[in-house]
Protein backbone atom coordinates (compact mmCIF):
# COMPACT_ATOMS: atom_id res chain seq x y z
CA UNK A 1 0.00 0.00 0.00
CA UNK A 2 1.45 3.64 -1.05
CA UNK A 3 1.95 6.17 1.74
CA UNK A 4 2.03 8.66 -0.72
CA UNK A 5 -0.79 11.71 -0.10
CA UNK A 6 -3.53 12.29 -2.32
CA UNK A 7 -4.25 15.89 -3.94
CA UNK A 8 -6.95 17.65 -5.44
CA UNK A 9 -5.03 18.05 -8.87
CA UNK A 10 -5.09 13.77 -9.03
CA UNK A 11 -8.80 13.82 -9.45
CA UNK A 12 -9.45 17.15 -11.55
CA UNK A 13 -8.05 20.04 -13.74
CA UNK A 14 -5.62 22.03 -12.50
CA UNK A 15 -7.56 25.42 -11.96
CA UNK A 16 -4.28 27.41 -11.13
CA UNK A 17 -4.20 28.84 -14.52
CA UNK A 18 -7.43 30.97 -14.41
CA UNK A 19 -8.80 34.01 -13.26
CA UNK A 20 -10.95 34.08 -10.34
CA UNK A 21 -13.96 35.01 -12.62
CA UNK A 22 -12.87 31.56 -15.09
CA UNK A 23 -12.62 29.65 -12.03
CA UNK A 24 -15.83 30.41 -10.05
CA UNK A 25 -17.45 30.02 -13.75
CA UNK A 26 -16.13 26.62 -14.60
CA UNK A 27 -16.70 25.21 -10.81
CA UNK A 28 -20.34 26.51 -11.40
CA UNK A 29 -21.39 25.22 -14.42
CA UNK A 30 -19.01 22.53 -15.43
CA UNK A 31 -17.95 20.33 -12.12
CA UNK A 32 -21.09 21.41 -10.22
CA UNK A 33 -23.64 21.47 -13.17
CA UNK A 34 -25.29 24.94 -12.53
CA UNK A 35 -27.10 26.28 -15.70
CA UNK A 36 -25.08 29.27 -17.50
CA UNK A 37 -28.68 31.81 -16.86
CA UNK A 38 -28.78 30.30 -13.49
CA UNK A 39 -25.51 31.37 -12.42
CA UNK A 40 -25.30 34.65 -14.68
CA UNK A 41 -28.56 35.51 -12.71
CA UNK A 42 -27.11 35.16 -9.25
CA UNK A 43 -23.65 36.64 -10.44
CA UNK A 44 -25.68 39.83 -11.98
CA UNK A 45 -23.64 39.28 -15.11
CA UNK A 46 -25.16 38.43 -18.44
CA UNK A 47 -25.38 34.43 -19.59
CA UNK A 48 -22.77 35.96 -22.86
CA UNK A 49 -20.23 37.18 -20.09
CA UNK A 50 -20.16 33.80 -18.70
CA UNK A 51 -20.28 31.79 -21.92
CA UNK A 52 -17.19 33.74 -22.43
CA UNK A 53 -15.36 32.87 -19.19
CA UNK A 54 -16.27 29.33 -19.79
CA UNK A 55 -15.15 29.36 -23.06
CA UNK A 56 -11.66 30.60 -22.39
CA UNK A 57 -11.41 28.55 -19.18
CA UNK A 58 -11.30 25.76 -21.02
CA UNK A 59 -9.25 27.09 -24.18
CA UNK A 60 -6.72 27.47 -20.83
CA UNK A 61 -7.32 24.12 -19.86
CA UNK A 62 -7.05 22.51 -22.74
CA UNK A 63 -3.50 24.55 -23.41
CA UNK A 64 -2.86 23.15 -20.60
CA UNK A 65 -3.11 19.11 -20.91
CA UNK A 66 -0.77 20.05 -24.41
């Protein structure tokens, strides 16, 4: 059996990368499954503003994983 200790970044993306807006956007509506109106509504931000943080979240992400 390993002694070795478990992390966060083992079972997900590493999140380091974005902005705080990118990150509370992608936690939202990609890992906890909260609609994009939903959570633009309770951010008072407009669904586009978050499609846009999602989007380049992920662009990040994906640069990322390269």
């Amino acid at each position: 059996m390993s002694s070795e200790q478990v992390t966060l970044v083992d079972f997900g993306p590493d999140l380091s990368g974005l902005t705080d807006a990118e990150r509370e956007a992608y936690v939202a509506c990609r890992e906890n499954g909260t609609g994009v109106r939903e959570f633009a509504r309770r951010t008072d931000r407009r669904p586009g503003t978050i499609g846009n943080l999602l989007a380049r979240a992920e662009t990040k992400l994906e640069e990322g994983t390269r």
